[in-house]
N, C-alpha and C. Protein backbone atom coordinates (compact mmCIF):
# COMPACT_ATOMS: atom_id res chain seq x y z
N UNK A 1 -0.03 15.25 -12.69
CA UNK A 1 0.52 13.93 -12.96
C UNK A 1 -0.16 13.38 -14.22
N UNK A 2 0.09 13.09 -15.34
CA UNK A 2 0.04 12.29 -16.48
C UNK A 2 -0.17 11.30 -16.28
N UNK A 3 -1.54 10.42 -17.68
CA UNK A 3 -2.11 8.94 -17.20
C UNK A 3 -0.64 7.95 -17.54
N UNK A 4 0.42 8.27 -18.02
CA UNK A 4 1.18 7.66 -18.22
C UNK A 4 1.86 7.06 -16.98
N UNK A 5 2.20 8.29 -16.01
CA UNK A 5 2.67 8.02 -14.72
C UNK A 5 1.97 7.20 -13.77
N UNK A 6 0.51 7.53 -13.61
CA UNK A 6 -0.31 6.62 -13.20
C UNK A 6 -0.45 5.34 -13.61
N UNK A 7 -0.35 5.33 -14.72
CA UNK A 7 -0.40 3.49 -14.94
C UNK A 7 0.57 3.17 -14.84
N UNK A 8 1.98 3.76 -14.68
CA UNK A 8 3.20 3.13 -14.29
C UNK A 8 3.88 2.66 -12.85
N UNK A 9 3.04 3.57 -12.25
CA UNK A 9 2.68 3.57 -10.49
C UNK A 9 2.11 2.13 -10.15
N UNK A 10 0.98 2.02 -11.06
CA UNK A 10 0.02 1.22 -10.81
C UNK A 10 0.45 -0.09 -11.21
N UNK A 11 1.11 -0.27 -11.81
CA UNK A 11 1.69 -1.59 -12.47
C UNK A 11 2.57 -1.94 -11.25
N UNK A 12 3.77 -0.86 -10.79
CA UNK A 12 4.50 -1.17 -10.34
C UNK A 12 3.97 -1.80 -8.71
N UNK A 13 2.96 -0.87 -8.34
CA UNK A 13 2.76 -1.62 -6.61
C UNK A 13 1.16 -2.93 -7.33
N UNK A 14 1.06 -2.87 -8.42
CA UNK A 14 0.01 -4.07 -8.70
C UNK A 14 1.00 -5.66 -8.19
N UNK A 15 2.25 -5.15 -9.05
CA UNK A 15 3.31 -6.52 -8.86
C UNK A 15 4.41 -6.61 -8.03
N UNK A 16 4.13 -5.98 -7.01
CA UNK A 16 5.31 -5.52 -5.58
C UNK A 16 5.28 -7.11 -4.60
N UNK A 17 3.72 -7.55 -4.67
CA UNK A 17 3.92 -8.72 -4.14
C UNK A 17 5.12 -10.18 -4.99
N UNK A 18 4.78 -9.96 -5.91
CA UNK A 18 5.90 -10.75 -6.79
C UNK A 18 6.93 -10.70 -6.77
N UNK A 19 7.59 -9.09 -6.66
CA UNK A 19 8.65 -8.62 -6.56
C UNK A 19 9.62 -8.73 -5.39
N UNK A 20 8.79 -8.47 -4.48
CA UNK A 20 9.11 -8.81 -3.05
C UNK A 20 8.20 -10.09 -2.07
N UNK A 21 9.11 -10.95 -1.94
CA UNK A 21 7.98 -11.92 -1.45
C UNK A 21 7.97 -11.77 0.07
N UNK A 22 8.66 -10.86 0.56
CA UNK A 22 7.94 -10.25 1.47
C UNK A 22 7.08 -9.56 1.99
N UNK A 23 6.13 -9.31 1.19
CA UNK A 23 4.96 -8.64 1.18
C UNK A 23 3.51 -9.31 0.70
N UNK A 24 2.57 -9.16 1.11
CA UNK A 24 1.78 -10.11 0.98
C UNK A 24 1.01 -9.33 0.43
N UNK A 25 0.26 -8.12 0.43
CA UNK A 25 -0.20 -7.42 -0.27
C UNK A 25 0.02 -5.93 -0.40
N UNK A 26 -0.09 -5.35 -1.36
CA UNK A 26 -0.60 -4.00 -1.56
C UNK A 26 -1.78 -3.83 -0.76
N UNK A 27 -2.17 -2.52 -0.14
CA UNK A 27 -3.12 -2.14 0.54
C UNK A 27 -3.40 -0.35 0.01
N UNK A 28 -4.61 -0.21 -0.55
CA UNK A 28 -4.45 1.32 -0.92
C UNK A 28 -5.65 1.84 0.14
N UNK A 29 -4.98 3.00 0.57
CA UNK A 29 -5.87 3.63 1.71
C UNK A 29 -6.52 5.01 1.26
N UNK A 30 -7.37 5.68 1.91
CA UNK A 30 -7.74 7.15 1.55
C UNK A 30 -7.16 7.74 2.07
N UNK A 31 -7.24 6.98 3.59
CA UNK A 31 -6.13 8.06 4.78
C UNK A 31 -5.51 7.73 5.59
N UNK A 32 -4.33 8.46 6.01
CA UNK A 32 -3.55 7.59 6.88
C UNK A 32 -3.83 6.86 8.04
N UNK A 33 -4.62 7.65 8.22
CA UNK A 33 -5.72 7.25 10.14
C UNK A 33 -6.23 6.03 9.88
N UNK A 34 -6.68 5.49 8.42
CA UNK A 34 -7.06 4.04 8.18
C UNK A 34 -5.88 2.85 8.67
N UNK A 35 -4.57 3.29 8.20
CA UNK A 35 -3.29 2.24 8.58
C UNK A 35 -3.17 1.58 9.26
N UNK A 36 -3.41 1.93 10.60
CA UNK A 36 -3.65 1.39 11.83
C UNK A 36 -4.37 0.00 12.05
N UNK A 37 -5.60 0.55 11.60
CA UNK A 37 -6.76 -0.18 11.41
C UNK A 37 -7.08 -0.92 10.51
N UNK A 38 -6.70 -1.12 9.31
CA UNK A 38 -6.56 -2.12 8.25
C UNK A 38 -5.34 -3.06 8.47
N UNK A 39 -4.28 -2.43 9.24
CA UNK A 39 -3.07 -3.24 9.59
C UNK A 39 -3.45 -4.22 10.81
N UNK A 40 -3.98 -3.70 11.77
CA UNK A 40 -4.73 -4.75 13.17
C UNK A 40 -5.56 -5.59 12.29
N UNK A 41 -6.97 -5.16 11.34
CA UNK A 41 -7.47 -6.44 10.98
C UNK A 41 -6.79 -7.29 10.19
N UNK A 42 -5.99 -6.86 8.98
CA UNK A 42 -4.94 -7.80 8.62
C UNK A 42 -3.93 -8.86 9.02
N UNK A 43 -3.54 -8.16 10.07
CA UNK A 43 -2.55 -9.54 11.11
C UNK A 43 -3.53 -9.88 11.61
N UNK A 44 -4.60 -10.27 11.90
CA UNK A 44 -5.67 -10.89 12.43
C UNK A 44 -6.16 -12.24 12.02
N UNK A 45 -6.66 -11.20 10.24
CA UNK A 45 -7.00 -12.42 9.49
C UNK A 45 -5.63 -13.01 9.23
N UNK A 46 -4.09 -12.65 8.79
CA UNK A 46 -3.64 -13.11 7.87
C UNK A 46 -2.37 -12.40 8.36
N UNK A 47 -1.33 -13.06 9.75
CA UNK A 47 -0.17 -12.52 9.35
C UNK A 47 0.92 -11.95 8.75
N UNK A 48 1.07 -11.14 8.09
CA UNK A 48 2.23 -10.71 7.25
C UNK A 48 2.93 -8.95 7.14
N UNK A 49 3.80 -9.18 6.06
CA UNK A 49 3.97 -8.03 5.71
C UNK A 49 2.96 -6.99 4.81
N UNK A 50 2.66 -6.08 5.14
CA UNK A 50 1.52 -5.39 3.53
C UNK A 50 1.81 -4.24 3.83
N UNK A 51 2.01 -3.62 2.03
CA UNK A 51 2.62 -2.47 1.98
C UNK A 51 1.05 -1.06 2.25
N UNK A 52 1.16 -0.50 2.54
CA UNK A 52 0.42 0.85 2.84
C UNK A 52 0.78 1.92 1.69
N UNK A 53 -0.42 2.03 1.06
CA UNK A 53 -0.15 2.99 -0.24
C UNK A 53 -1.71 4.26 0.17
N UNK A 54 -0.90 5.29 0.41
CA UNK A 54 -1.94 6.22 1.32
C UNK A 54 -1.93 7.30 0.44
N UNK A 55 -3.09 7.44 0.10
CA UNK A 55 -3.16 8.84 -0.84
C UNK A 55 -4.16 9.56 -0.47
N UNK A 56 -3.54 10.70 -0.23
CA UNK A 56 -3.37 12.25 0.82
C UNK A 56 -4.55 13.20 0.12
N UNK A 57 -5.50 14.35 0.53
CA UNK A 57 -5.81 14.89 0.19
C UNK A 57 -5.43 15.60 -1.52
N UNK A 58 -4.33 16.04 -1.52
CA UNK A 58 -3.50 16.59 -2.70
C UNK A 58 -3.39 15.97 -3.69
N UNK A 59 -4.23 16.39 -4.57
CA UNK A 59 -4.03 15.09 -6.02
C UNK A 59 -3.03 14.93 -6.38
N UNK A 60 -1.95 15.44 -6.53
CA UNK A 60 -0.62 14.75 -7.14
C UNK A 60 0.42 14.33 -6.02
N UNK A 61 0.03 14.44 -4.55
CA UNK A 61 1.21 13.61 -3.61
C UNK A 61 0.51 12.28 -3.54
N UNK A 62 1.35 11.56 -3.53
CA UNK A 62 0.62 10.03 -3.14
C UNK A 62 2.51 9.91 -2.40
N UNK A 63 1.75 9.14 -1.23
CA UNK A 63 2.83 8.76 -0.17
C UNK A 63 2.90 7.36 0.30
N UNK A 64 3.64 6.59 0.58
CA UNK A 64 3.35 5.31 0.65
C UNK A 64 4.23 5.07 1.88
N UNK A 65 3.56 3.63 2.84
CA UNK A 65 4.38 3.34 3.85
C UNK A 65 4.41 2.14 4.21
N UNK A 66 5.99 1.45 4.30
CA UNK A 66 5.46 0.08 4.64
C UNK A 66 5.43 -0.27 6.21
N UNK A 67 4.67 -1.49 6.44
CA UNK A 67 4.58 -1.63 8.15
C UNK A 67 5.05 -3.52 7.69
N UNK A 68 5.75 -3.36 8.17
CA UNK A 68 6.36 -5.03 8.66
C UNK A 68 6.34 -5.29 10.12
N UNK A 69 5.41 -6.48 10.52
CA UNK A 69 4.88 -6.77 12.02
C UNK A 69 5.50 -8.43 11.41
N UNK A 70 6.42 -8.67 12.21
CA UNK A 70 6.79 -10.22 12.80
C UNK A 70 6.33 -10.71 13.84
């Protein structure tokens, strides 16, 4: 993956909250097993939507997931 792609990635979920005002934040994880658990303390502190940006062992997959809890 090229730094070009990366900073274009990065721009794009930097301003996802803007984009979508359903989302309250970006969240970048190491691993998926974190999701869970950053998602429980999050509706905790701070009801909302937040997107899950999980990047996988494999340097060039990056996988992303959103969790919307109403």
């Amino acid at each position: 993956m090229d730094m070009n792609r990366i900073e274009e990635q990065a721009r794009y979920y930097q301003n996802l909250p803007l984009r979508d005002r359903s989302v309250k934040a970006v969240v970048h994880l190491e691993d998926a097993e974190d999701e869970l658990f950053w998602n429980h303390q999050l509706q905790k502190a701070s009801p909302a939507a937040y997107h899950f940006l999980v990047q996988k062992d494999m340097p060039k997959l990056i996988m992303y997931n959103q969790i919307s809890l109403k």
